[in-house]
Protein backbone atom coordinates (compact mmCIF):
# COMPACT_ATOMS: atom_id res chain seq x y z
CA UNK A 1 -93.10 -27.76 21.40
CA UNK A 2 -92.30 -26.76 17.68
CA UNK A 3 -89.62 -24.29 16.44
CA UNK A 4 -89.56 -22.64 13.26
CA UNK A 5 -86.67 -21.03 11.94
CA UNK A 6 -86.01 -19.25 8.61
CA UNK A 7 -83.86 -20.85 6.60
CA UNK A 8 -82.29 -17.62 5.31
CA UNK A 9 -79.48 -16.43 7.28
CA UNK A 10 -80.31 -12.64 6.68
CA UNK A 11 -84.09 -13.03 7.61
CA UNK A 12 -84.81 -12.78 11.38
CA UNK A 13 -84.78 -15.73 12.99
CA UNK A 14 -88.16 -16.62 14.16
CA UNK A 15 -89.15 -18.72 16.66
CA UNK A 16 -92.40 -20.17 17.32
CA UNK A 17 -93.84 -22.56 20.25
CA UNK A 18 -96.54 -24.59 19.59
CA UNK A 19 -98.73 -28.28 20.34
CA UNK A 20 -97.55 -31.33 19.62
CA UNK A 21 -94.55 -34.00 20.43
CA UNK A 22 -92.35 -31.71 23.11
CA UNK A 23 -88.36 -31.78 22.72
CA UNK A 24 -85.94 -31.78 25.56
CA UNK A 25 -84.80 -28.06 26.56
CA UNK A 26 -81.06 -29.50 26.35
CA UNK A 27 -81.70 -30.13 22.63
CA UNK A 28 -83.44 -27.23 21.74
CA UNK A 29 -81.34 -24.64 22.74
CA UNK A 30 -77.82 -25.83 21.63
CA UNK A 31 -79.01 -26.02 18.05
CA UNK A 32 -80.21 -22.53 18.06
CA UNK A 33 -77.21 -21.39 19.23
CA UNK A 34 -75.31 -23.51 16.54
CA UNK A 35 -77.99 -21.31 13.93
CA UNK A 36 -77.33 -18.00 15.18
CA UNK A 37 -73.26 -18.72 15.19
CA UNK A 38 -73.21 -19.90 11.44
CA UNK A 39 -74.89 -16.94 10.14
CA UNK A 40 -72.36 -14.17 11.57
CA UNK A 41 -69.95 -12.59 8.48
CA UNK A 42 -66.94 -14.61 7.70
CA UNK A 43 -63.92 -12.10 7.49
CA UNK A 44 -62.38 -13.19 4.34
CA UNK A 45 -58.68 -13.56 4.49
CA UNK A 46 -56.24 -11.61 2.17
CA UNK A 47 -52.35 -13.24 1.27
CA UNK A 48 -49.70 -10.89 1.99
CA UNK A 49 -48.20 -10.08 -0.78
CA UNK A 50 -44.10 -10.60 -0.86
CA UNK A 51 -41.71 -7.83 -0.51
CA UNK A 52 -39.43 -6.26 -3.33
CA UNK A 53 -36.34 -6.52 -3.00
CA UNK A 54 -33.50 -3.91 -3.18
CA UNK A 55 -30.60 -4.92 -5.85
CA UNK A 56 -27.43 -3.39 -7.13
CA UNK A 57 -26.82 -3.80 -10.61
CA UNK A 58 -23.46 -2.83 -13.08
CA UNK A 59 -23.68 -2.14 -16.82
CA UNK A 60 -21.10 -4.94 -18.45
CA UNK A 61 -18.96 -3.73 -20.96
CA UNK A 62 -16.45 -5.65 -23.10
CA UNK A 63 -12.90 -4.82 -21.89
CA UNK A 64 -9.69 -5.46 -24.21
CA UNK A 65 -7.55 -8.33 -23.15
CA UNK A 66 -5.38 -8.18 -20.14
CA UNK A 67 -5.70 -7.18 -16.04
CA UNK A 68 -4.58 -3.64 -14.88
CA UNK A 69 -3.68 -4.02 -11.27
CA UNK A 70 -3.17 -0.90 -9.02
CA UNK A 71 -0.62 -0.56 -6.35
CA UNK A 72 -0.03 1.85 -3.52
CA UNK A 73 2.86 2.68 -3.32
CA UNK A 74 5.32 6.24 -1.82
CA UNK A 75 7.92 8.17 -3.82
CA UNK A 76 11.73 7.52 -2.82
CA UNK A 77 15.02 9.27 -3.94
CA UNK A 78 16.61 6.86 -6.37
CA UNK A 79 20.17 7.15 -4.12
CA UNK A 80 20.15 7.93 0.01
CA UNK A 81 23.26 8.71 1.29
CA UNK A 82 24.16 8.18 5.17
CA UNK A 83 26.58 10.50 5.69
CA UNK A 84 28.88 10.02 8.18
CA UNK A 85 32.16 10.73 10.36
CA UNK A 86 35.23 8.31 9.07
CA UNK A 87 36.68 8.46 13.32
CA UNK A 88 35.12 8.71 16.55
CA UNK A 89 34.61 11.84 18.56
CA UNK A 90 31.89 14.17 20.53
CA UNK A 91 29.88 15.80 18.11
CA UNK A 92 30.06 19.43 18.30
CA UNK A 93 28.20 20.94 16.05
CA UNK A 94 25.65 19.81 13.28
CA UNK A 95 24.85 22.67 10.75
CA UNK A 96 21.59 20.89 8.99
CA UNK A 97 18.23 19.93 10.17
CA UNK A 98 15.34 17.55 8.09
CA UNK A 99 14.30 19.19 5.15
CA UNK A 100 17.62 21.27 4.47
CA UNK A 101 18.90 21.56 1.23
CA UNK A 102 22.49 20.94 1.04
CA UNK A 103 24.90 21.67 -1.54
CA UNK A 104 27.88 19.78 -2.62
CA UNK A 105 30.81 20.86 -0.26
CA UNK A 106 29.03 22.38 2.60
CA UNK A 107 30.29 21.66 6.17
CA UNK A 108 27.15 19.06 7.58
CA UNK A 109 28.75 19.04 11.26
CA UNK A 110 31.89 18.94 13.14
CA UNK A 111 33.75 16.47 15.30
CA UNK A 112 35.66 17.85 18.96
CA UNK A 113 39.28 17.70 16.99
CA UNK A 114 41.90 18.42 20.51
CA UNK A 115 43.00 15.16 19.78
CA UNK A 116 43.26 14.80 16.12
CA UNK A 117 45.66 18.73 16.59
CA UNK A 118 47.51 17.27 19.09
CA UNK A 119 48.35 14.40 16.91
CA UNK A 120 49.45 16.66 14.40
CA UNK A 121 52.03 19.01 16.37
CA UNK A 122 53.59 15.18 17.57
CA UNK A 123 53.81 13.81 13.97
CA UNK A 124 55.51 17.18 13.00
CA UNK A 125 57.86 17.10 16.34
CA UNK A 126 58.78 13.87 14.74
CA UNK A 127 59.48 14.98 11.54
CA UNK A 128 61.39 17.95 12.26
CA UNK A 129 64.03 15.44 14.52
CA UNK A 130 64.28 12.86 11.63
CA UNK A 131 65.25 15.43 9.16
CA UNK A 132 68.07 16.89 11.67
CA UNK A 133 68.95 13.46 11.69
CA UNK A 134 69.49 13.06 7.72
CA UNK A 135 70.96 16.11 7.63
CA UNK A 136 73.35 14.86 10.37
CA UNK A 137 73.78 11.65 8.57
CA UNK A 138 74.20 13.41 4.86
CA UNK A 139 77.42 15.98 6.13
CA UNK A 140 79.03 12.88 7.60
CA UNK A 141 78.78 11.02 4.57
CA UNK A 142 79.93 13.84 2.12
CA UNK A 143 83.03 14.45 4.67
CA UNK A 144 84.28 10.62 4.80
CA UNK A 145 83.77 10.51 0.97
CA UNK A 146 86.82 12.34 -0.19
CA UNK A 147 88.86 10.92 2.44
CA UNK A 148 88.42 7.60 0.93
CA UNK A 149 89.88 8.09 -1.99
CA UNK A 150 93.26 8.51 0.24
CA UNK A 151 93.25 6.29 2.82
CA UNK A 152 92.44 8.36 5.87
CA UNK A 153 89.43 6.79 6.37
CA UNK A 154 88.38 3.32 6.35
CA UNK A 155 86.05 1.40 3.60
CA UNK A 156 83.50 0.30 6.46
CA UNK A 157 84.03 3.51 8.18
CA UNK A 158 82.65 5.07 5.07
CA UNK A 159 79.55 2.01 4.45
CA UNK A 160 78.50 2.64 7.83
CA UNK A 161 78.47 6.42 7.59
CA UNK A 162 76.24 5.53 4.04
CA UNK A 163 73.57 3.14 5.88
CA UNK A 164 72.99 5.64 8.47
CA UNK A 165 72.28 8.52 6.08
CA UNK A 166 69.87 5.91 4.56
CA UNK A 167 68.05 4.71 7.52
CA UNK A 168 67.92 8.94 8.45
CA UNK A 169 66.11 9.36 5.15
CA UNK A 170 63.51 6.52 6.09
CA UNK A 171 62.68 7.87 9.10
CA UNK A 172 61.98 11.35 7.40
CA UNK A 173 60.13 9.54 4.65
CA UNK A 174 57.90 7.96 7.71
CA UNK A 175 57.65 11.20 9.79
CA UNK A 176 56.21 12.69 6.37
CA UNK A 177 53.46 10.29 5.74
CA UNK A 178 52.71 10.37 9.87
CA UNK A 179 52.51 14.31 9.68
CA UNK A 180 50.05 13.30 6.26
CA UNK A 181 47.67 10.92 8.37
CA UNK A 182 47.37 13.23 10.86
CA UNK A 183 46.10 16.36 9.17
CA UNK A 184 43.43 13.47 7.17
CA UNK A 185 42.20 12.81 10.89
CA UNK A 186 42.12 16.48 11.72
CA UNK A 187 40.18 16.69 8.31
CA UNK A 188 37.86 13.63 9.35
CA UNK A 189 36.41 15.57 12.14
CA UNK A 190 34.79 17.91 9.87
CA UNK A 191 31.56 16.02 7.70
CA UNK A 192 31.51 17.81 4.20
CA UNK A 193 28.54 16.75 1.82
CA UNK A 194 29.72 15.39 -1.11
CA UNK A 195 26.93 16.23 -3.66
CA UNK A 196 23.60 18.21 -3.48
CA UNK A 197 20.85 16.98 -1.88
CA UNK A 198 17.66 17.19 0.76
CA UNK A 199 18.54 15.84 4.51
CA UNK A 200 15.44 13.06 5.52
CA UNK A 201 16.81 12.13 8.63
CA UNK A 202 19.19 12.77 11.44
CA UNK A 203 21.08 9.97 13.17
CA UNK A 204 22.72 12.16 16.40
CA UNK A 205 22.64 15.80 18.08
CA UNK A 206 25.44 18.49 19.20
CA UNK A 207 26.60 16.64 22.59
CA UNK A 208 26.79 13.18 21.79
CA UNK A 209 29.63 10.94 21.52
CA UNK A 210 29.47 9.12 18.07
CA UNK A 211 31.79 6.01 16.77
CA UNK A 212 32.88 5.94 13.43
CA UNK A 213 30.15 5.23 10.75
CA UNK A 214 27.31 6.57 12.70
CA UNK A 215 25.11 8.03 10.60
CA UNK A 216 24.80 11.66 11.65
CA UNK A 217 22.35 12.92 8.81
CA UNK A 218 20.63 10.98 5.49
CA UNK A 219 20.65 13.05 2.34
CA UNK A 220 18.38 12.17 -0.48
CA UNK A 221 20.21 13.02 -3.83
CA UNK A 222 18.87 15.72 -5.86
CA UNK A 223 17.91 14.11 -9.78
CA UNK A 224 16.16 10.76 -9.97
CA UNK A 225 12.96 9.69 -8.03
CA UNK A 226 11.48 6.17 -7.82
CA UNK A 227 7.91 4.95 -7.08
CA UNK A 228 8.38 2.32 -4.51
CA UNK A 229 5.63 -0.67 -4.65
CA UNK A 230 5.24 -3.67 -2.09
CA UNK A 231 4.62 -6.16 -5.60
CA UNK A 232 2.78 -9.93 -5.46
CA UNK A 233 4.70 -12.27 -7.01
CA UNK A 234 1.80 -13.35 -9.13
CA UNK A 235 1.76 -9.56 -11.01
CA UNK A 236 5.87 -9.89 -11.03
CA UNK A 237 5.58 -13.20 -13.00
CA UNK A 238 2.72 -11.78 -15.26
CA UNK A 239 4.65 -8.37 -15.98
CA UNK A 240 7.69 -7.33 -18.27
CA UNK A 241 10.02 -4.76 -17.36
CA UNK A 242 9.39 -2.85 -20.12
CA UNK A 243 6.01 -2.85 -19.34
CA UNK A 244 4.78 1.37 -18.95
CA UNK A 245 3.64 2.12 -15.39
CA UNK A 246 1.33 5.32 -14.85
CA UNK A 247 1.62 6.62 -11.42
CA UNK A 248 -0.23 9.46 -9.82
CA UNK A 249 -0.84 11.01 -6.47
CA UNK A 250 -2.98 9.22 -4.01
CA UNK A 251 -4.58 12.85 -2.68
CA UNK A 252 -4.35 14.28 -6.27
CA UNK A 253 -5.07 11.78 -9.00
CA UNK A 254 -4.66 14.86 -11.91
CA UNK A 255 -1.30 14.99 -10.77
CA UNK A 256 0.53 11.98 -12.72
CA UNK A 257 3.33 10.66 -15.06
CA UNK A 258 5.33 7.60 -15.96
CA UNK A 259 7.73 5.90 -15.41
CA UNK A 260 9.62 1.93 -15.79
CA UNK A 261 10.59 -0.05 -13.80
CA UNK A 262 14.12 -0.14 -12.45
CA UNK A 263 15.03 -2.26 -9.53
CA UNK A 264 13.19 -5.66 -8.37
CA UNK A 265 14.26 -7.09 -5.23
CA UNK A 266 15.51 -10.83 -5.76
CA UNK A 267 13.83 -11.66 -2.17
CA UNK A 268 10.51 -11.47 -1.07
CA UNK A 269 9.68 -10.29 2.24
CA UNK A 270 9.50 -12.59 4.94
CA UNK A 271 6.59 -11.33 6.69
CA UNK A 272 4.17 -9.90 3.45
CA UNK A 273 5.43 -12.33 0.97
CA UNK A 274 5.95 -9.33 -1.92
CA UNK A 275 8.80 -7.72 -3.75
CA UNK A 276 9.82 -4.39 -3.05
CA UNK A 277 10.28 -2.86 -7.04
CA UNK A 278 11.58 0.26 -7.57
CA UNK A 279 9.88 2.45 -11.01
CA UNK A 280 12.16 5.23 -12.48
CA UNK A 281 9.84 8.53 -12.72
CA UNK A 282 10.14 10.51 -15.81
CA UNK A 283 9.96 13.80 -15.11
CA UNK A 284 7.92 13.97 -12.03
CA UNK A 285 5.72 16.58 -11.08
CA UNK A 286 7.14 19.31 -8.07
CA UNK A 287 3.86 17.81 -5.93
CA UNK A 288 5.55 14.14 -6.26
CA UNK A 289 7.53 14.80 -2.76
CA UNK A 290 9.72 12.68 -1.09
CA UNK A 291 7.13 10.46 0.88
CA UNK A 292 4.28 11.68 -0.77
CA UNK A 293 1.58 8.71 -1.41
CA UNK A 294 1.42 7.51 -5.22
CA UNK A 295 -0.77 4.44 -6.74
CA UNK A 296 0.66 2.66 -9.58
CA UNK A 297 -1.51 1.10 -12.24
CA UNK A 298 0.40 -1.76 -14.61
CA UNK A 299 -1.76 -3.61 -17.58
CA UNK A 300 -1.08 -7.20 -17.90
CA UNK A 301 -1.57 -9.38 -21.02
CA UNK A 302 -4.50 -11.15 -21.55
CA UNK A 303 -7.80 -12.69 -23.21
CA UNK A 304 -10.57 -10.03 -24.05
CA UNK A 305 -14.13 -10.47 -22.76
CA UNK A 306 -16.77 -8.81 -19.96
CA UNK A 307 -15.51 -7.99 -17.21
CA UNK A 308 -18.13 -8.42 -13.89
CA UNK A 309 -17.52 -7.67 -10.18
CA UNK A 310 -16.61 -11.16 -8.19
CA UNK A 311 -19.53 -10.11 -5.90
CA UNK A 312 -21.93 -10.96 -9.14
CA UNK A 313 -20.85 -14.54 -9.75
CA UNK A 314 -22.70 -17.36 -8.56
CA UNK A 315 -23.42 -21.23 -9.27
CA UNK A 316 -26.94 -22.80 -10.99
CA UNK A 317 -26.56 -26.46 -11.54
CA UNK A 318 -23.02 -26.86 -11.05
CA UNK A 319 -21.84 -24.00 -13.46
CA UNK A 320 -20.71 -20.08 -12.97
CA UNK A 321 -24.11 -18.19 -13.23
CA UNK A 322 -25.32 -14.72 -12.65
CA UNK A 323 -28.46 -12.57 -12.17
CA UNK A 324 -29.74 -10.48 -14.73
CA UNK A 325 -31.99 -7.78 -14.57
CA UNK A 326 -35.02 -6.74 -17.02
CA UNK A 327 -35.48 -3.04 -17.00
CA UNK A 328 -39.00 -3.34 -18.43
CA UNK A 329 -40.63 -5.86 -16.18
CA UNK A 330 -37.74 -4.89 -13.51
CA UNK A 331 -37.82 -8.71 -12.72
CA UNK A 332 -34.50 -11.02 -12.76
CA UNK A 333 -33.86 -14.15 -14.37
CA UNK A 334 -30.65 -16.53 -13.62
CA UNK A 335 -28.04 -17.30 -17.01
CA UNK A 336 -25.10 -19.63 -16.80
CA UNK A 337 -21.54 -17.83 -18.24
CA UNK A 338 -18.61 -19.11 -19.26
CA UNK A 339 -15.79 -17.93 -17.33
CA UNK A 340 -12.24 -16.88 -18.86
CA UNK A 341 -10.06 -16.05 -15.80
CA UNK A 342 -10.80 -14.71 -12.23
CA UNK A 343 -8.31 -11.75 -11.37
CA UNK A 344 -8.12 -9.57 -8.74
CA UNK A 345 -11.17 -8.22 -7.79
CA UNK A 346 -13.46 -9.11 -10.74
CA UNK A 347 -14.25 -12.26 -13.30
CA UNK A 348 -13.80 -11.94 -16.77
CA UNK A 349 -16.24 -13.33 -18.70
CA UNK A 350 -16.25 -15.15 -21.91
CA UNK A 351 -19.99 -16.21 -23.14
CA UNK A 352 -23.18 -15.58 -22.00
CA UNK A 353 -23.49 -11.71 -21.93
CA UNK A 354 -23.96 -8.99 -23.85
CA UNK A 355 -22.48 -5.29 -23.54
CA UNK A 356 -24.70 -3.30 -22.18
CA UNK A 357 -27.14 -5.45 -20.02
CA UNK A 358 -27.77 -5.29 -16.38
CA UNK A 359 -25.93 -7.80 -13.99
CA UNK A 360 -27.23 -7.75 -10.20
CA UNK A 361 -24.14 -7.70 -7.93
CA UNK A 362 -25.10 -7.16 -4.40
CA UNK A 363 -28.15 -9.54 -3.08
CA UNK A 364 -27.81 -12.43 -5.67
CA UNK A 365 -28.34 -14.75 -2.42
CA UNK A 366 -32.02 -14.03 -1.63
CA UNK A 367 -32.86 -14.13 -5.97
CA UNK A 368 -35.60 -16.36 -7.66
CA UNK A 369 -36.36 -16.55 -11.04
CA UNK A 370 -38.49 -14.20 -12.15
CA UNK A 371 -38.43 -12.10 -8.98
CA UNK A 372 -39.80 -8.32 -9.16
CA UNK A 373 -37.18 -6.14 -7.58
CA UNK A 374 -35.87 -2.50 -7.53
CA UNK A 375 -33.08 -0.81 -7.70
CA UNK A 376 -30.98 0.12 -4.12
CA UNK A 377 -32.48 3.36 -2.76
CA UNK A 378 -35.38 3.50 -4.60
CA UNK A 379 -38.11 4.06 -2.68
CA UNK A 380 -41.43 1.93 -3.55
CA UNK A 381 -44.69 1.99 -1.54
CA UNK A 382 -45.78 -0.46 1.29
CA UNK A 383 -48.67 -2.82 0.03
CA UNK A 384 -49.42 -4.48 2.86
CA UNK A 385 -50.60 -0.89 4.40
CA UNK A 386 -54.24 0.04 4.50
CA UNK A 387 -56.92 2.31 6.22
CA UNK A 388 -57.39 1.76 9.71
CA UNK A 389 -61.16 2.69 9.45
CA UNK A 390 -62.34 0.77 6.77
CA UNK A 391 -66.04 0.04 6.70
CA UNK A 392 -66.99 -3.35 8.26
CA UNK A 393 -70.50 -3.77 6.57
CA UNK A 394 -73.63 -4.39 8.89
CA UNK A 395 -73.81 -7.23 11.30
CA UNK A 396 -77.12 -9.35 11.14
């Protein structure tokens, strides 16, 4: 049996039996089917191409030399007052609430004062006896003294009649100043401010029994405000206290002024490890309440140079590097820098870049050289996507 088959894949395949040396079935059939299988259409596979990838990039600019480091901070009265009852007693009365304004010699609250009157009418009792007693003492002594001079009365007679006029004075001198410390404790029951101000807080109400010193209500003075800030000790090493610090409101920023600094605690916190420093406020603004929220900003000395995000920085053969982007072929290349100091939140840079060129600072992890990539939240189209129904060709 002979077979003929075309040697052309696209022809029909022909087949053709005739006389001659026969061949095994098993042989003939398995290399037809081996024929037919070769000539099917090879799908020719496409590489996907790679993604591009989303980048956030910062225009450097060249800074002047030094840091300026921002602070949050709240605005304080420069003096708080606790005022306060100099005795004990019930509290009867308290005339002021938070957020009064009090003026210098109003009446704050008052003290139950029974006691304190009481003491009085006894220290003048007293009084009233020891002066009949002087005067007592006094008539005797100006009687004896005439009869001295002739005899009818005797020389220490007369000396004793002298020493007990004396000791009556005393005791009137004594009843005096006991008649004086009473009325001051009658006046203690009664809290008078002593200067103008604007109550913050209140230490007891009307009912309570209060010891001496208890505050009963804090007045912030009227005049000076301070900025309060919670300080590092690395900016309170780097900064001079006549260093100019621009503070403005937290909710307002427009709403600002300056001020110096005026207190620095000599003990760091135990718990945040920062300085509590207190800045003088020239002439704040009405909105700058007591409490309100401020942020500080403070410019330290330093070198000049480029300032980057820390996020941008990263390492190519053992040295600071970082990306940088070409807006023409929007592809990246990697550049060594020279570093001048890290601060805060950003490196300052001292050679390698230029104002004005692009620095990638979020994604500098997943970079190659020469990567394509676009800008975060630009959109770009998917090329991996095609038509569904594309045209397979004809099968043989």
């Amino acid at each position: 049996m002979k077979v003929l088959i075309s040697p052309r894949c696209g022809d029909k395949t022909r087949l053709a039996f005739g006389s001659g040396a026969s061949l095994p079935h098993a042989l003939v059939f398995p290399a037809i089917f081996a024929l037919l299988t070769a000539c099917q259409p090879v799908e020719e596979s496409q590489p996907i191409p790679e993604p591009i990838r989303p980048v956030r990039v910062v225009t450097v600019e060249e800074l002047p030399g030094g840091e300026t480091v921002t602070l949050t901070g709240n605005v304080q009265a420069q003096d708080d007052v606790a005022l306060a009852f100099r005795v004990g007693g019930q509290l009867i009365e308290r005339t002021v609430s938070v957020g009064d304004q009090v003026r210098a010699g109003q009446i704050v609250a008052r003290l139950d004062a029974v006691n304190e009157r009481n003491a009085i009418d006894a220290a003048r009792a007293n009084l009233a006896a020891a002066m009949a007693r002087l005067v007592e003492t006094r008539n005797t002594v100006e009687r004896y003294e005439p009869l001295l001079s002739r005899g009818f009365v005797a020389r220490a007679q007369f000396d004793r009649a002298v020493e007990a006029r004396d000791a009556a004075r005393a005791q009137v001198e004594a009843a005096e100043a006991q008649v004086r410390t009473a009325e001051n404790q009658l006046g203690f029951t009664t809290l008078i401010a002593d200067g103008p101000g604007i109550v913050t807080a209140r230490g007891a109400e009307p009912g309570e029994v209060v010891a001496a010193g208890r505050m009963i209500v804090q007045l912030a003075r009227e005049g000076g405000r301070d900025a309060v800030f919670d300080v590092p000790a690395r900016v309170i090493e780097s900064a001079s206290a006549e260093d100019e610090v621009s503070v403005a409101l937290s909710t307002d920023p427009k709403v600002s002024t300056t001020g110096r600094v005026r207190e620095v605690s000599p003990q760091a916190d135990p718990v945040t490890r920062t300085f509590k420093v207190r800045v003088g406020l020239a002439s704040p603004p009405e909105a700058m309440r007591l409490g309100s929220t401020v942020t500080g900003s403070i410019r330290l000395g330093g070198v000049a140079g480029i300032a980057i995000p820390t996020s941008a920085l990263t390492a190519s053969r053992g040295a600071p590097a970082v990306w940088t982007l070409d807006p023409e072929s929007r592809t990246v290349a990697l550049r060594n820098v020279d570093v001048a100091s890290y601060e805060l939140d950003r490196v300052l840079i001292s050679q390698g870049l230029e104002p004005g060129e692009l620095v990638v600072t979020a994604g500098v992890q997943t970079l190659r050289p020469g990567q394509e990539v676009r800008l975060l939240g630009e959109s770009t189209p998917d090329p991996i996507a095609a038509p569904i129904d594309a045209p397979v060709g004809d099968r043989p």
